[in-house]
C-alpha atoms as a PDB file:
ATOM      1  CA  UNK A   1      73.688   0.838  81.775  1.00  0.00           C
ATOM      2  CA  UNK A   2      74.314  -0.471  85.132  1.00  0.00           C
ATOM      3  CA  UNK A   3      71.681  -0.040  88.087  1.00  0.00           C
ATOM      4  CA  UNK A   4      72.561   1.509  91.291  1.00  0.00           C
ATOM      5  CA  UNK A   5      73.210  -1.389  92.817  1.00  0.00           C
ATOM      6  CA  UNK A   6      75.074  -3.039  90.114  1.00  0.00           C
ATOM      7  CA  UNK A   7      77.557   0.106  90.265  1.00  0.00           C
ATOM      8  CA  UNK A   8      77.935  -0.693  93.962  1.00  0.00           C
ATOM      9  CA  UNK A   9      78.440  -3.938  93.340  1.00  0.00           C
ATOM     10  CA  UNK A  10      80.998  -3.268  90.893  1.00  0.00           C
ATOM     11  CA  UNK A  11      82.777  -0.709  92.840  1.00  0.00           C
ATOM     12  CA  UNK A  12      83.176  -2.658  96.230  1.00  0.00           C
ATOM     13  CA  UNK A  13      84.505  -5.305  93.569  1.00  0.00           C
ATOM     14  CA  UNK A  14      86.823  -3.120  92.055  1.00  0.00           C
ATOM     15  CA  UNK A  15      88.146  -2.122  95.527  1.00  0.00           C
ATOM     16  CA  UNK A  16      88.570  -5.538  96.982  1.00  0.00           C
ATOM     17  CA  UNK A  17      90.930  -6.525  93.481  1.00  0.00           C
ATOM     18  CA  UNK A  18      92.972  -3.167  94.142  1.00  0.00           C
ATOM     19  CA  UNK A  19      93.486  -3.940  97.642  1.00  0.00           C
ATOM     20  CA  UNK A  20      93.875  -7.522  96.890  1.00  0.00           C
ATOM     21  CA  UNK A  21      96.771  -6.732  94.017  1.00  0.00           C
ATOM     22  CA  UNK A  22      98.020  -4.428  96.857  1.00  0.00           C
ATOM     23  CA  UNK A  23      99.049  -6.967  99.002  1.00  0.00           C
ATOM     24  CA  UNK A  24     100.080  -9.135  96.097  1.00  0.00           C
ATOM     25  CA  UNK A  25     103.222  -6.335  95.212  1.00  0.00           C
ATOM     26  CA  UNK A  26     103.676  -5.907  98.904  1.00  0.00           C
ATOM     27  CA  UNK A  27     104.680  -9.500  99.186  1.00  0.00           C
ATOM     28  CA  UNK A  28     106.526  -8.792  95.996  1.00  0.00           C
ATOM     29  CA  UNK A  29     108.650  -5.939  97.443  1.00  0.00           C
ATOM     30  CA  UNK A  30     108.784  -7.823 101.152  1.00  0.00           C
ATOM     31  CA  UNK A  31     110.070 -10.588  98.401  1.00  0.00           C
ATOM     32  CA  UNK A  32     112.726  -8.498  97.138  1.00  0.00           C
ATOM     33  CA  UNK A  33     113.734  -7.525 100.391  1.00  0.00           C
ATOM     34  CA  UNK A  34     114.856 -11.367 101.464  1.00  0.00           C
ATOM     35  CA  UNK A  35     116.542 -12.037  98.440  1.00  0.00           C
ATOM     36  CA  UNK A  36     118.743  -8.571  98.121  1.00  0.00           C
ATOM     37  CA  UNK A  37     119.927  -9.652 102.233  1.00  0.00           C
ATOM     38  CA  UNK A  38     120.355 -12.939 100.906  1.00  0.00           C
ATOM     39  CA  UNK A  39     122.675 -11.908  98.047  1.00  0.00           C
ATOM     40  CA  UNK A  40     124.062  -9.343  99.785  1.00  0.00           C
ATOM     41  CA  UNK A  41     125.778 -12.378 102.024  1.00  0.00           C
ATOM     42  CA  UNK A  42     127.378 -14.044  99.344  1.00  0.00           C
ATOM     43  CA  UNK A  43     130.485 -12.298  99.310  1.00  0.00           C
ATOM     44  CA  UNK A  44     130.898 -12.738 103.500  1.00  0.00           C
ATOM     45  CA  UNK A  45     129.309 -16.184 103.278  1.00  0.00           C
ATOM     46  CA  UNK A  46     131.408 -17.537 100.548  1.00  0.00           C
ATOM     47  CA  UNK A  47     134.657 -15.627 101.360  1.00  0.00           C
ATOM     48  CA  UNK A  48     136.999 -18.571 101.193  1.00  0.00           C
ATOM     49  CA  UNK A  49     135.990 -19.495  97.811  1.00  0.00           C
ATOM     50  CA  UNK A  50     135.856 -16.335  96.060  1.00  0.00           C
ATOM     51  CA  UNK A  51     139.462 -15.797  97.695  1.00  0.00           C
ATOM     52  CA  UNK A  52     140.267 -18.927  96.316  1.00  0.00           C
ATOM     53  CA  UNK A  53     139.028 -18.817  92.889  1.00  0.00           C
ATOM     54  CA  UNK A  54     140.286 -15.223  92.343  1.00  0.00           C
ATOM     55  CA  UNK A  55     143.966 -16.057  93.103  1.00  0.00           C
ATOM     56  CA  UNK A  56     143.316 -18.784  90.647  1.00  0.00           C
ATOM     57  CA  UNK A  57     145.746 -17.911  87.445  1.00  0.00           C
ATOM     58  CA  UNK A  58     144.914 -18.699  83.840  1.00  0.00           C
ATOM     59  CA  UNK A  59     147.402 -21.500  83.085  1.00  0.00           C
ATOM     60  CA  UNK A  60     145.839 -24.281  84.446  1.00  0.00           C
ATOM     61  CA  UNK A  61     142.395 -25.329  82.376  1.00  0.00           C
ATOM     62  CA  UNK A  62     140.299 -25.760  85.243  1.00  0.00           C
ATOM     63  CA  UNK A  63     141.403 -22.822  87.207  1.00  0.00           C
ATOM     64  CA  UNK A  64     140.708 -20.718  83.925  1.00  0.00           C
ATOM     65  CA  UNK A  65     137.215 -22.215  84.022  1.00  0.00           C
ATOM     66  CA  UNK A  66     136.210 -21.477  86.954  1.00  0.00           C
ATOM     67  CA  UNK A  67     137.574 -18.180  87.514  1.00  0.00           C
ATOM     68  CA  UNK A  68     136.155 -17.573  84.379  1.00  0.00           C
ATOM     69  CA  UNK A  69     132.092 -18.661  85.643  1.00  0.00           C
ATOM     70  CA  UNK A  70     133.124 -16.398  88.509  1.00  0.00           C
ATOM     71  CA  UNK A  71     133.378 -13.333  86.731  1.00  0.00           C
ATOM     72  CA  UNK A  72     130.237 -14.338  84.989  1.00  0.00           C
ATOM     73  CA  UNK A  73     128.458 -14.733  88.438  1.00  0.00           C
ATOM     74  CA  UNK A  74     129.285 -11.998  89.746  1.00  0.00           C
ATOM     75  CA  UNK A  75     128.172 -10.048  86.667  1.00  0.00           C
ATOM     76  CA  UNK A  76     124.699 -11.903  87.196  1.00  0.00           C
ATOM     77  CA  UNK A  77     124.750 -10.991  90.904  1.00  0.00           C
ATOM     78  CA  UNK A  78     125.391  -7.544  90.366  1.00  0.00           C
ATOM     79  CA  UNK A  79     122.603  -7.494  88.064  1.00  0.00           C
ATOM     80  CA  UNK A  80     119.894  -9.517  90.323  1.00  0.00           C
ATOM     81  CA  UNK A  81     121.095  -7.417  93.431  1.00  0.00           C
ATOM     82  CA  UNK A  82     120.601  -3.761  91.597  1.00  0.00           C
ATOM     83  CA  UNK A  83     117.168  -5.226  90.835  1.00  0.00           C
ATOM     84  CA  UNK A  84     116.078  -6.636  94.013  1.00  0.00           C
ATOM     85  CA  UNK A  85     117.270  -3.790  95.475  1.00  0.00           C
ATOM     86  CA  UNK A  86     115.094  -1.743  92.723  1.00  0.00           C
ATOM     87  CA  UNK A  87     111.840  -3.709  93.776  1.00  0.00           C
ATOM     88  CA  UNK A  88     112.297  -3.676  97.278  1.00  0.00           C
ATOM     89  CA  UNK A  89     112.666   0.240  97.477  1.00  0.00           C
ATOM     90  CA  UNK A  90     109.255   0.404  95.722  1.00  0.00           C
ATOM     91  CA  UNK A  91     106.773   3.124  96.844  1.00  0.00           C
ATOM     92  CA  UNK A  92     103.635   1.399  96.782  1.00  0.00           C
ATOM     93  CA  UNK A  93     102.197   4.268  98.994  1.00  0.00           C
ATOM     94  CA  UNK A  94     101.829   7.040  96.245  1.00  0.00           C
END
């Protein structure tokens, strides 16, 4: 069984990891904040491609290809920005 001091110790220990884990998932959701702004400018910042690629018909190999990766990506952004989004909105106050 621990001493007095020992649980002290131990306690002032177990605070520092909590608040040092704190600041850990608050760089996490700070993180998550960056990259949602960061995808959320890939539509404006990348206009003249997507515009591009999307009046891109099916014919044509390469224009089948990449339209096709397109819809892929934006399936994957979609996905990532939903989830950034997720961790940024994070209530690490409760």
């Amino acid at each position: 069984m621990a001493t007095t001091s020992e649980v002290k110790v131990g306690m002032a220990a177990i605070a520092q990891r909590l608040s040092d884990q704190r600041q850990v998932m608050l760089k996490a959701k700070s993180n998550a904040g960056s990259a949602s702004l960061a995808l959320a400018a890939i539509p404006t910042d990348f206009a003249d491609v997507i515009a591009t690629v999307t009046a891109f018909g099916t014919a044509n190999a390469y224009e089948a290809t990449v339209k096709a990766e397109l819809t892929k990506m934006t399936a994957e952004f979609s996905a990532l920005k939903t989830k950034a989004d997720a961790v940024a909105a994070v209530d690490l106050n409760s």
